[in-house]
N, C-alpha and C. Protein backbone atom coordinates (compact mmCIF):
# COMPACT_ATOMS: atom_id res chain seq x y z
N UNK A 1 64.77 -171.49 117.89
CA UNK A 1 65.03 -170.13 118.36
C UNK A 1 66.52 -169.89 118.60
N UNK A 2 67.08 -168.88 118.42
CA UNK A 2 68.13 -168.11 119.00
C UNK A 2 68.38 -167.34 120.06
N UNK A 3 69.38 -167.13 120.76
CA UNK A 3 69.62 -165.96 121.89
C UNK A 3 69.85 -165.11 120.99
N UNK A 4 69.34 -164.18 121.81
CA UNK A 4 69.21 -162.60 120.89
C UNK A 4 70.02 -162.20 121.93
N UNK A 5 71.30 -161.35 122.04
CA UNK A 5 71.85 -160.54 123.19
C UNK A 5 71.40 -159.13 123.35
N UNK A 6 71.45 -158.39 121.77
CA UNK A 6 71.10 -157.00 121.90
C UNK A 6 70.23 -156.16 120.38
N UNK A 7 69.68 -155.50 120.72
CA UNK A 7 69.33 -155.05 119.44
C UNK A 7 69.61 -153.89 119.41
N UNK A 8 70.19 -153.11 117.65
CA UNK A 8 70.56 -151.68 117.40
C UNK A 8 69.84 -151.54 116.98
N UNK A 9 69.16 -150.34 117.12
CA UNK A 9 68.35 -149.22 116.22
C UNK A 9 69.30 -148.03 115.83
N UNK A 10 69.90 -148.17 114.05
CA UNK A 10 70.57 -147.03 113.69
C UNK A 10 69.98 -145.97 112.46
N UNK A 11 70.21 -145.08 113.21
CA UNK A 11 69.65 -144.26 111.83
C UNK A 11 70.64 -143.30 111.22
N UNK A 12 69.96 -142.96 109.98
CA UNK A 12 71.37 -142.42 109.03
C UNK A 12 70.75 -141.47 108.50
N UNK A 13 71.59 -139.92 109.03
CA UNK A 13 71.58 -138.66 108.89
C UNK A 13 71.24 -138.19 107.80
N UNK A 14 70.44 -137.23 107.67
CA UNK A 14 70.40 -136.49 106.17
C UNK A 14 71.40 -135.00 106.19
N UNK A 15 72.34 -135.44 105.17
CA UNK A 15 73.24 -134.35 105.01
C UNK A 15 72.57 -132.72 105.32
N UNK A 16 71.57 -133.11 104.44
CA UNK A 16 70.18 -131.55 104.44
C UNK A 16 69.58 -131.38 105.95
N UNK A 17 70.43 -131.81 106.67
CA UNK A 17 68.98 -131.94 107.80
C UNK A 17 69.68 -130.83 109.15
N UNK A 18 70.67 -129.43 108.32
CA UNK A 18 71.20 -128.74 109.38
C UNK A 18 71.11 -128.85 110.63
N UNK A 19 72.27 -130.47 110.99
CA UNK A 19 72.40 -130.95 112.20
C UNK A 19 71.22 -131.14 113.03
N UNK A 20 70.08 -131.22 112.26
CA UNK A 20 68.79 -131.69 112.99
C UNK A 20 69.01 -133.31 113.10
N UNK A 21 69.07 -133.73 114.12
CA UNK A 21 69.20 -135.58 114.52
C UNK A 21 67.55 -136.17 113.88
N UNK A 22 67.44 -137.11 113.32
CA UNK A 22 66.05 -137.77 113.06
C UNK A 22 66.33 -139.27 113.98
N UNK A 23 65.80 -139.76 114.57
CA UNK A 23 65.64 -141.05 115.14
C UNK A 23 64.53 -141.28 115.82
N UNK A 24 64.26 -142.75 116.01
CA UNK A 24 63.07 -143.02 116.51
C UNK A 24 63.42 -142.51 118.10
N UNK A 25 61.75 -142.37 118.79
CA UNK A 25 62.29 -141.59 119.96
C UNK A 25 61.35 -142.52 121.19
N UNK A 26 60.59 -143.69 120.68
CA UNK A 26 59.83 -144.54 121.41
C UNK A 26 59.54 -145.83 120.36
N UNK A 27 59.55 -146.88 121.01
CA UNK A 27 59.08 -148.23 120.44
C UNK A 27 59.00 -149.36 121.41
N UNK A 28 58.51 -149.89 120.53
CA UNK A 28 58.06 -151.84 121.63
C UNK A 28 58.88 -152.82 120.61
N UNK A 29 58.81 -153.94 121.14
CA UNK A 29 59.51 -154.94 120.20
C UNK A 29 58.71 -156.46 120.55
N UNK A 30 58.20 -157.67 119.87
CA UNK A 30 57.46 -158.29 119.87
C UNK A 30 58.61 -159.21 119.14
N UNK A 31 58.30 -160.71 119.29
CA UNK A 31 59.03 -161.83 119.04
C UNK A 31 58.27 -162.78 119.05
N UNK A 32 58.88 -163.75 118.10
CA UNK A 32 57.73 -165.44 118.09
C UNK A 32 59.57 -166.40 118.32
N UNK A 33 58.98 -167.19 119.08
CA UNK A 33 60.04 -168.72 119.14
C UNK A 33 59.75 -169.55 117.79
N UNK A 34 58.32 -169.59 117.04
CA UNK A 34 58.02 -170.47 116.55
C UNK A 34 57.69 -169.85 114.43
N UNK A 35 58.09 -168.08 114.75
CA UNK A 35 58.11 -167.86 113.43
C UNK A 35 56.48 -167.21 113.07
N UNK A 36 55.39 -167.64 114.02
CA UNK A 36 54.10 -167.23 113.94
C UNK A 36 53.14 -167.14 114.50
N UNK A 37 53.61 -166.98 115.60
CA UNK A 37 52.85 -166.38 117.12
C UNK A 37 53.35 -165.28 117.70
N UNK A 38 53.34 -164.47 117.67
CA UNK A 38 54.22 -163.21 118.57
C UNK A 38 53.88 -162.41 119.80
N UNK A 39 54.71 -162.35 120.51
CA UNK A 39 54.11 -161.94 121.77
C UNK A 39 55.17 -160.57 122.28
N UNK A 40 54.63 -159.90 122.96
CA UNK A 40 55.24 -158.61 123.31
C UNK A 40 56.35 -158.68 124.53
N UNK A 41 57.61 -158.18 124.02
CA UNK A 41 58.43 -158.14 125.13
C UNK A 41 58.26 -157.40 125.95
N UNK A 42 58.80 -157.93 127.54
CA UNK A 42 58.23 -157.00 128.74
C UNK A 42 56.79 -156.80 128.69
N UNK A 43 55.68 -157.22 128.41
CA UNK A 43 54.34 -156.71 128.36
C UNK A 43 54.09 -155.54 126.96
N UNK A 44 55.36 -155.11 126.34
CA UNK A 44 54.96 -154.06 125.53
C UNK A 44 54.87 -153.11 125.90
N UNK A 45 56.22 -152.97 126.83
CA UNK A 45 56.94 -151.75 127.40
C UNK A 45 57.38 -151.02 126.32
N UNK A 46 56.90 -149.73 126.32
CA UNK A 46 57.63 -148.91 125.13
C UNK A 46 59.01 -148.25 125.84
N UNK A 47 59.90 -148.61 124.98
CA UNK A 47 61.57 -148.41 125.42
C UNK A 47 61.81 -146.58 124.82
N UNK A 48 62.22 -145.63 125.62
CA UNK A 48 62.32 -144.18 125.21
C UNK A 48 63.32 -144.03 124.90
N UNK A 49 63.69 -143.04 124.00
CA UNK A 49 65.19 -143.05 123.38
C UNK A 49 65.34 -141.15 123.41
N UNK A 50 66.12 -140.73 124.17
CA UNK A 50 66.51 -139.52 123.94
C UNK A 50 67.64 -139.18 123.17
N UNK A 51 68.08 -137.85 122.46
CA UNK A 51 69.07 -137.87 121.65
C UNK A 51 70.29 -137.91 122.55
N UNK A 52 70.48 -137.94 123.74
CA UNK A 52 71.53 -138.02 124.57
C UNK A 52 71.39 -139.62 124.49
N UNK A 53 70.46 -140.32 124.39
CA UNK A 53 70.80 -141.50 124.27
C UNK A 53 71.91 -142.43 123.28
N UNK A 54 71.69 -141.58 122.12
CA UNK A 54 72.07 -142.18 120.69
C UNK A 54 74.23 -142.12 120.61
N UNK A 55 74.85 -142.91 120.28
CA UNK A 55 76.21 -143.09 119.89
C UNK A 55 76.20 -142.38 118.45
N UNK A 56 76.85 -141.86 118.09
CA UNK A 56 77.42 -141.20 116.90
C UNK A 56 78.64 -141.74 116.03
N UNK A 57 78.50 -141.61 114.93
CA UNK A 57 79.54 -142.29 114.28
C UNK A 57 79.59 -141.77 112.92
N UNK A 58 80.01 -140.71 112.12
CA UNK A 58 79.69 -139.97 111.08
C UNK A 58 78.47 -139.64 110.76
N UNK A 59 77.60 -140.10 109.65
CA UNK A 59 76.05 -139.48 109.67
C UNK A 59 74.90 -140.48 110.27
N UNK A 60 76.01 -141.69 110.95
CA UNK A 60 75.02 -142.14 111.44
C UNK A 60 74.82 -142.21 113.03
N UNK A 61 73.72 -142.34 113.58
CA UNK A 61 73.25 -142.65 115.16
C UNK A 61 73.06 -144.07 115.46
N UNK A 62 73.24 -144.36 116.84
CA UNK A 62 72.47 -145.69 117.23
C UNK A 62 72.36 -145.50 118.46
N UNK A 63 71.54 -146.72 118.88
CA UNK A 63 71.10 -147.09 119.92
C UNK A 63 71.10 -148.36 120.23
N UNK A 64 71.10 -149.01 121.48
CA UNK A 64 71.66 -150.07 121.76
C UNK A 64 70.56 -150.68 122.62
N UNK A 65 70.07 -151.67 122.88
CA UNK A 65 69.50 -152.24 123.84
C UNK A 65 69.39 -153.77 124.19
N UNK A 66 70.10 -154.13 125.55
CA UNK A 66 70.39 -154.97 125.88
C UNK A 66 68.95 -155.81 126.21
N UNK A 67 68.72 -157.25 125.55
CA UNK A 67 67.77 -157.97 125.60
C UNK A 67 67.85 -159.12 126.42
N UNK A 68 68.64 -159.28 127.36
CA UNK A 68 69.19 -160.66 128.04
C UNK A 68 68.77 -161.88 127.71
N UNK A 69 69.60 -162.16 126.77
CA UNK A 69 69.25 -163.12 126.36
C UNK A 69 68.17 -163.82 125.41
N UNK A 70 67.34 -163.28 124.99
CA UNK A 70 66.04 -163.69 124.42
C UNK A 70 66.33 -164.68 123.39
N UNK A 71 64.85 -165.70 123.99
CA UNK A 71 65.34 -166.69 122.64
C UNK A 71 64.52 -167.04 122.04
N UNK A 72 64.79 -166.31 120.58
CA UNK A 72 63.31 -166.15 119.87
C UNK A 72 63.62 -166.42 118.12
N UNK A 73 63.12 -166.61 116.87
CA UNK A 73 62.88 -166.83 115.96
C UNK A 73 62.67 -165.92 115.24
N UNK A 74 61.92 -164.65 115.23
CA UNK A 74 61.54 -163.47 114.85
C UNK A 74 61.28 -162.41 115.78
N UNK A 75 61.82 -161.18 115.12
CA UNK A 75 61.94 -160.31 116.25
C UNK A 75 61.38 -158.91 115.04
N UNK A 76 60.08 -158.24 115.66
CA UNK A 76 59.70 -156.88 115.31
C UNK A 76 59.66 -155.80 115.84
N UNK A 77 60.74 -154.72 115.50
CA UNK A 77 60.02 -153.49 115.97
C UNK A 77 59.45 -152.15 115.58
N UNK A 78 58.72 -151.71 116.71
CA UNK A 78 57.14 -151.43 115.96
C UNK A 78 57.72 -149.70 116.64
N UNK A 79 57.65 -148.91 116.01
CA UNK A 79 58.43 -147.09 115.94
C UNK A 79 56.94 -146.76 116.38
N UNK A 80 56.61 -145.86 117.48
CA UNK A 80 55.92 -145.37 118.10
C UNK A 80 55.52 -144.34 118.36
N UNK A 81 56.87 -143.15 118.36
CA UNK A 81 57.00 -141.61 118.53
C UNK A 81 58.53 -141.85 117.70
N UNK A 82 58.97 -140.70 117.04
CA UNK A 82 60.19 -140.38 116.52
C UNK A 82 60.10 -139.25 115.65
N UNK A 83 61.72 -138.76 116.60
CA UNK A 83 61.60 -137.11 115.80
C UNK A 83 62.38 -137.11 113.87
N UNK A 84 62.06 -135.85 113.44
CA UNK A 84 62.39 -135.85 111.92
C UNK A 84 61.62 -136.91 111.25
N UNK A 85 62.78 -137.00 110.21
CA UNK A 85 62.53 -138.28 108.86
C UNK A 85 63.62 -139.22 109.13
N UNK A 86 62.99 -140.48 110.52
CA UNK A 86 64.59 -141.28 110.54
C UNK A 86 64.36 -142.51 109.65
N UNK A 87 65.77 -142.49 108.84
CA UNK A 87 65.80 -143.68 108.48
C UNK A 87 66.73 -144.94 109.16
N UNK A 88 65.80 -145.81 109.71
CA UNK A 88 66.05 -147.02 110.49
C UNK A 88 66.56 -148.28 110.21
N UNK A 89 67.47 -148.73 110.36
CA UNK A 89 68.03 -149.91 110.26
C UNK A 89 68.31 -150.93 111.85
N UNK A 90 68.09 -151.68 111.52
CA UNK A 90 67.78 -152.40 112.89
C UNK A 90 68.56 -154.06 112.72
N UNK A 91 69.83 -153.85 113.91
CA UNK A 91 70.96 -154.97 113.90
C UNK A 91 70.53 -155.68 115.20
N UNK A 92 71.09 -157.15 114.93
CA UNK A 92 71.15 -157.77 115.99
C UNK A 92 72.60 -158.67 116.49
N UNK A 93 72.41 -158.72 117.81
CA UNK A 93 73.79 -159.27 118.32
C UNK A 93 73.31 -160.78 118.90
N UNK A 94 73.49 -161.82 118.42
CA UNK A 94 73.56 -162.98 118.86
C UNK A 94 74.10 -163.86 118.33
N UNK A 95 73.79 -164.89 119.45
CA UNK A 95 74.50 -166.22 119.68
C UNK A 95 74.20 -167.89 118.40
């Protein structure tokens, strides 16, 4: 396993989308140490994301969420509620 420090959820704007924001707007995230067991972080707390939440950076958004530390092998996350058509890319910060 690895320390996981943080995970981004970024999504990338549609030129067509007259300044309508698309991003996910709820999710959970689930992890295995071992590659094939997975278990739900926090119990499978769904994490809320408002558009005041999101950083901007030309057509794209993100979001940031600090994982303290986690030390895990595989990491999924599972989009729950989200407004528009976001398209998601999902970074990680670790050790």
């Amino acid at each position: 396993p690895t320390k996981i420090n943080s995970i981004n959820l970024t999504h990338q704007q549609n030129k067509a989308s007259n300044g309508l924001a698309s991003y996910v707007s709820e999710f959970y995230i689930a992890f295995s140490q071992t590659g094939r067991n997975f278990e739900c972080y926090k119990n499978c707390s769904k994490f809320q994301v408002n558009q005041k939440d999101l950083t901007s950076k030309g057509l794209y958004q993100s979001y940031r969420l600090d994982l303290g530390n986690l030390q895990a092998k595989n990491i999924r996350v599972y989009p729950t509620k989200w407004v528009g058509t976001p398209k998601l890319s999902v970074f990680f910060d670790y050790n």
